[in-house]
PDB file of N, CA and C in Angstrom:
ATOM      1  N   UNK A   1     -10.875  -3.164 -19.437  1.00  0.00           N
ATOM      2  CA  UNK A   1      -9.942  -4.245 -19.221  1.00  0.00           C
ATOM      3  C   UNK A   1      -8.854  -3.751 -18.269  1.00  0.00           C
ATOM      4  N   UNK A   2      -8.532  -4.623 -16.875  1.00  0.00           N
ATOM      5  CA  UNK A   2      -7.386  -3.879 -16.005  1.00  0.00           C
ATOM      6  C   UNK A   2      -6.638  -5.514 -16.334  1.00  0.00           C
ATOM      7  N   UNK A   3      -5.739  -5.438 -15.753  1.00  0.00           N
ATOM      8  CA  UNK A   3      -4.238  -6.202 -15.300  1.00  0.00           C
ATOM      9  C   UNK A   3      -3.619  -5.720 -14.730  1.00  0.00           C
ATOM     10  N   UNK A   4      -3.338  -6.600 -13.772  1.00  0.00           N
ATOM     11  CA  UNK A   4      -2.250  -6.419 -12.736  1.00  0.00           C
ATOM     12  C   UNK A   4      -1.657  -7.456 -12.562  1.00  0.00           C
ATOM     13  N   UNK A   5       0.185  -7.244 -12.168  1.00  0.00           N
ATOM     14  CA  UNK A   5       0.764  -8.144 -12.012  1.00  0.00           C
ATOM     15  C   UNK A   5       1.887  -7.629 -10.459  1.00  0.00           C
ATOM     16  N   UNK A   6       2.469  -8.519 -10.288  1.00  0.00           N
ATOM     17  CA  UNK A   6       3.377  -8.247  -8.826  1.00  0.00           C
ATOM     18  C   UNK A   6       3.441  -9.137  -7.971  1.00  0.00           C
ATOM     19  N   UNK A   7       4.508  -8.770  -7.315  1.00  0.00           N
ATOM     20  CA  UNK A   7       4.683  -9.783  -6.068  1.00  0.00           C
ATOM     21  C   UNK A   7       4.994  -9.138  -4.374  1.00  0.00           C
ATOM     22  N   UNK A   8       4.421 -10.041  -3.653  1.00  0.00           N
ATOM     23  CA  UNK A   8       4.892  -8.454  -1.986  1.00  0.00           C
ATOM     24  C   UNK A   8       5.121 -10.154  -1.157  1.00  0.00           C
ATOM     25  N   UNK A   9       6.124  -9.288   0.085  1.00  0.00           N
ATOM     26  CA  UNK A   9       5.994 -10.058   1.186  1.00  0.00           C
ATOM     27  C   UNK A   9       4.919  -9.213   2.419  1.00  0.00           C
ATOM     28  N   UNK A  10       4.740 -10.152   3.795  1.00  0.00           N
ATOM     29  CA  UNK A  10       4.980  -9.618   4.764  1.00  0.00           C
ATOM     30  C   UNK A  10       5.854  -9.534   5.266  1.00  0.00           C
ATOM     31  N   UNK A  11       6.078  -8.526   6.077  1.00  0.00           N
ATOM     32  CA  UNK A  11       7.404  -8.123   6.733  1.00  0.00           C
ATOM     33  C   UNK A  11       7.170  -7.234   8.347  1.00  0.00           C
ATOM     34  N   UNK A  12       8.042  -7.238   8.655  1.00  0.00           N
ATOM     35  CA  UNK A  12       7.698  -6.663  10.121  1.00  0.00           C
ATOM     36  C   UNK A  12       7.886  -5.201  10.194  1.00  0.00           C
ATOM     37  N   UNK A  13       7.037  -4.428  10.783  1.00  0.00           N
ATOM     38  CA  UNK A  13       8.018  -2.863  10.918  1.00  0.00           C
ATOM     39  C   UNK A  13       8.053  -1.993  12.468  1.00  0.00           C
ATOM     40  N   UNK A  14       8.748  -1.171  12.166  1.00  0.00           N
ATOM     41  CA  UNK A  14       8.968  -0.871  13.371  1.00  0.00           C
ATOM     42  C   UNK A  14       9.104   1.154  12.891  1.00  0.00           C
ATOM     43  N   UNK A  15       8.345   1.430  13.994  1.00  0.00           N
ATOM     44  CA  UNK A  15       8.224   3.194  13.703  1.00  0.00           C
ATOM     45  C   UNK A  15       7.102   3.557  14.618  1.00  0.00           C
ATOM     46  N   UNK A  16       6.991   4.543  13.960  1.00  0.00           N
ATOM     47  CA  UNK A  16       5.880   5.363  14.971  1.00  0.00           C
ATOM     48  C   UNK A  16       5.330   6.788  13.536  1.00  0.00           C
ATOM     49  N   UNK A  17       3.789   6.871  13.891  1.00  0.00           N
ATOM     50  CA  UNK A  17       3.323   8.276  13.303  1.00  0.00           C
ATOM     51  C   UNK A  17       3.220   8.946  14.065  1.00  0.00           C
ATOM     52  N   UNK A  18       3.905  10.590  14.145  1.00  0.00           N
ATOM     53  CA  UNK A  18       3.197  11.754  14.873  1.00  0.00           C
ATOM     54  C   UNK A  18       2.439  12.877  14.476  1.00  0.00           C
ATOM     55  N   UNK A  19       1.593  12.901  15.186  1.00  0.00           N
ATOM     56  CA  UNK A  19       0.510  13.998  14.498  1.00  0.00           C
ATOM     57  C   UNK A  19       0.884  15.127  15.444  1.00  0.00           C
ATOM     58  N   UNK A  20       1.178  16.101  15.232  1.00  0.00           N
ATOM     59  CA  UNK A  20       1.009  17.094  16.430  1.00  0.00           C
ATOM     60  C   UNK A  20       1.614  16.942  18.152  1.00  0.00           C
ATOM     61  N   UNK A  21       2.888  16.416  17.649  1.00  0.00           N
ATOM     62  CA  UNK A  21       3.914  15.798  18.570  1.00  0.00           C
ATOM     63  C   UNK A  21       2.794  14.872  19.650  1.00  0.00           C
ATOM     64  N   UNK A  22       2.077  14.239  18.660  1.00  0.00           N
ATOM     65  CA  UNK A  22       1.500  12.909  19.658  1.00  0.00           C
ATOM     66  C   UNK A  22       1.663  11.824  18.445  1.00  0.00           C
ATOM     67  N   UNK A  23       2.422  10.454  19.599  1.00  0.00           N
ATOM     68  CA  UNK A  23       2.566   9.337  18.439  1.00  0.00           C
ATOM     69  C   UNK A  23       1.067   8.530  18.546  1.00  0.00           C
ATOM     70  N   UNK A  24       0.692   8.428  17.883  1.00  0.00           N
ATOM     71  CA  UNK A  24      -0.770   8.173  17.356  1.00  0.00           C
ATOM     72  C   UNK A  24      -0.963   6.455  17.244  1.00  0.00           C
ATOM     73  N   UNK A  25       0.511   5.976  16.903  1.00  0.00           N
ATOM     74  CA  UNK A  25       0.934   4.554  16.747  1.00  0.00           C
ATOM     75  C   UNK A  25       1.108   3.635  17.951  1.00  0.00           C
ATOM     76  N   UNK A  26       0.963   4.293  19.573  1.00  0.00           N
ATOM     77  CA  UNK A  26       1.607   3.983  20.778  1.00  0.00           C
ATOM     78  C   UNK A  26       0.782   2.913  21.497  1.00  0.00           C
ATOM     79  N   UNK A  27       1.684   1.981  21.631  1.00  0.00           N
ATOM     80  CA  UNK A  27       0.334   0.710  21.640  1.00  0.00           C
ATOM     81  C   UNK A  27      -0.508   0.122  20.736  1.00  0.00           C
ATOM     82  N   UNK A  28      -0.090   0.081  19.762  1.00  0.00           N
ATOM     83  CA  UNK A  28      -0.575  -0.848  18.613  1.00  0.00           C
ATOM     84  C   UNK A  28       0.737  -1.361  17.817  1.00  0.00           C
ATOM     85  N   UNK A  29       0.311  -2.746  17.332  1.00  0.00           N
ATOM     86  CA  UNK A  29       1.543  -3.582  16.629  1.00  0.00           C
ATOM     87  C   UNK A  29       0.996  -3.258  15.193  1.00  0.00           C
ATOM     88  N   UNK A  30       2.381  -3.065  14.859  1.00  0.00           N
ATOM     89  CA  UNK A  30       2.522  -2.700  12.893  1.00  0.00           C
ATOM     90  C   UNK A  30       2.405  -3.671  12.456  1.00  0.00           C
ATOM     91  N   UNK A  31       2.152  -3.517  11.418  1.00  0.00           N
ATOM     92  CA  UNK A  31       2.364  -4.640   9.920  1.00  0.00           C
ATOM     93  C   UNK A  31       2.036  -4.442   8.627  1.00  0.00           C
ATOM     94  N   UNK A  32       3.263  -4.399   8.227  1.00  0.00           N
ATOM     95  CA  UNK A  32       3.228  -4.282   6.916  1.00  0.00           C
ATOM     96  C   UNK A  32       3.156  -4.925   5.471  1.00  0.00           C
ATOM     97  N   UNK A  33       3.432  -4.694   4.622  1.00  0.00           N
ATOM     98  CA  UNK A  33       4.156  -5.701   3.393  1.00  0.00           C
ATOM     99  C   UNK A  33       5.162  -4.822   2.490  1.00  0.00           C
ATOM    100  N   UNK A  34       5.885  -5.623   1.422  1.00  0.00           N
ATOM    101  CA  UNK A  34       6.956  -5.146   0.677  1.00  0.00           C
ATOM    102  C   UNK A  34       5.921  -5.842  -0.598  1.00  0.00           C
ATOM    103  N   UNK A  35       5.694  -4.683  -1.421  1.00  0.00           N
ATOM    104  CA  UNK A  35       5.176  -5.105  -2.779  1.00  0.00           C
ATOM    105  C   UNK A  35       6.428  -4.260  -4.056  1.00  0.00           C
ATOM    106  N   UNK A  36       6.142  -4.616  -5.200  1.00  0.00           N
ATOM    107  CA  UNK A  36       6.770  -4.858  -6.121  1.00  0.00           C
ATOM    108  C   UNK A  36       5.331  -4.908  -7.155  1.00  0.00           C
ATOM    109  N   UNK A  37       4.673  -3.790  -8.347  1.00  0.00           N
ATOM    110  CA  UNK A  37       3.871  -4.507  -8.985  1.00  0.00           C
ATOM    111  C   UNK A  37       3.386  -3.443  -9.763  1.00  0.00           C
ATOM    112  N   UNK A  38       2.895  -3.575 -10.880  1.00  0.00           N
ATOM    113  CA  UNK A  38       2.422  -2.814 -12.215  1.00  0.00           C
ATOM    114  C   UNK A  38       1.291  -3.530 -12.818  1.00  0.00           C
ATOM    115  N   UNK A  39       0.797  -2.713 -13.300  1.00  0.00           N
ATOM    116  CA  UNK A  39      -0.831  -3.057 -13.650  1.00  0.00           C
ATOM    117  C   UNK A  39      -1.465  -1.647 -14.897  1.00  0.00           C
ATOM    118  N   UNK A  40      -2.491  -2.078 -15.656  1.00  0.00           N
ATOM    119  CA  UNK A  40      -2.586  -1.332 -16.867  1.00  0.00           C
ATOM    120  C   UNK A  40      -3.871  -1.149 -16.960  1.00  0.00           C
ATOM    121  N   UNK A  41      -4.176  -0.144 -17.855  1.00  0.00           N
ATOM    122  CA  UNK A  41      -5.719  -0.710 -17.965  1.00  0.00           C
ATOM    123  C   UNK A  41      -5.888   0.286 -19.468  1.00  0.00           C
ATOM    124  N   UNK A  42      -6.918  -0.564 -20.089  1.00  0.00           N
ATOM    125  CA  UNK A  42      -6.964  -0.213 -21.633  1.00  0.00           C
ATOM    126  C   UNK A  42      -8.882   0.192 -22.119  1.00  0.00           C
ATOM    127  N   UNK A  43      -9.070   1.075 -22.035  1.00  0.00           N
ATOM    128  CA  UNK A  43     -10.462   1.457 -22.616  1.00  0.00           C
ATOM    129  C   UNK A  43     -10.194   1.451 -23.900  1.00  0.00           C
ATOM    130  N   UNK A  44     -11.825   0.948 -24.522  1.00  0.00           N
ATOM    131  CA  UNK A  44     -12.405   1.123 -26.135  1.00  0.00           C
ATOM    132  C   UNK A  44     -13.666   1.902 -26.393  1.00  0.00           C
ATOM    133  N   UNK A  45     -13.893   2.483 -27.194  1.00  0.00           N
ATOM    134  CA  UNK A  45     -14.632   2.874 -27.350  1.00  0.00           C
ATOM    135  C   UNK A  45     -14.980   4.839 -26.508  1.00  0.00           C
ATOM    136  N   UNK A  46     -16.389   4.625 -25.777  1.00  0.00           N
ATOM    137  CA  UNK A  46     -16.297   6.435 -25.379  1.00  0.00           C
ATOM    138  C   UNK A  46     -16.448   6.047 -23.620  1.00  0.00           C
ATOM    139  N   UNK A  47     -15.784   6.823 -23.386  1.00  0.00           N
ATOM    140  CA  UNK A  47     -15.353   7.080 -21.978  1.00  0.00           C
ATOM    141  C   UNK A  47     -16.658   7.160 -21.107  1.00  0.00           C
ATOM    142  N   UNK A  48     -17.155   8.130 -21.820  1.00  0.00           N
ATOM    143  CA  UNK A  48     -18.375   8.951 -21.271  1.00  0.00           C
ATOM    144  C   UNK A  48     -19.849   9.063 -21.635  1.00  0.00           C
TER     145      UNK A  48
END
């Protein structure tokens, strides 16, 4: 049994990744989201 609950936006971002003083990100548009969220999960019985 899982559950999950939460809420996210999209949102815009702005940055860059560097790997090995090369930005890896250069010429491509970001996008992200803003999440918020928790989720559980419940076993019965044997695992294995």
């Amino acid at each position: 049994m899982d559950r999950s609950i939460g809420r996210f936006r999209m949102a815009d971002v702005v940055g860059s990744v560097v790997i090995d003083g090369v930005d890896v990100t250069e010429g491509i548009d970001l996008v992200g989201d803003l999440s918020d969220a928790k989720g559980g999960s419940r076993y019965s019985g044997q695992l294995w």
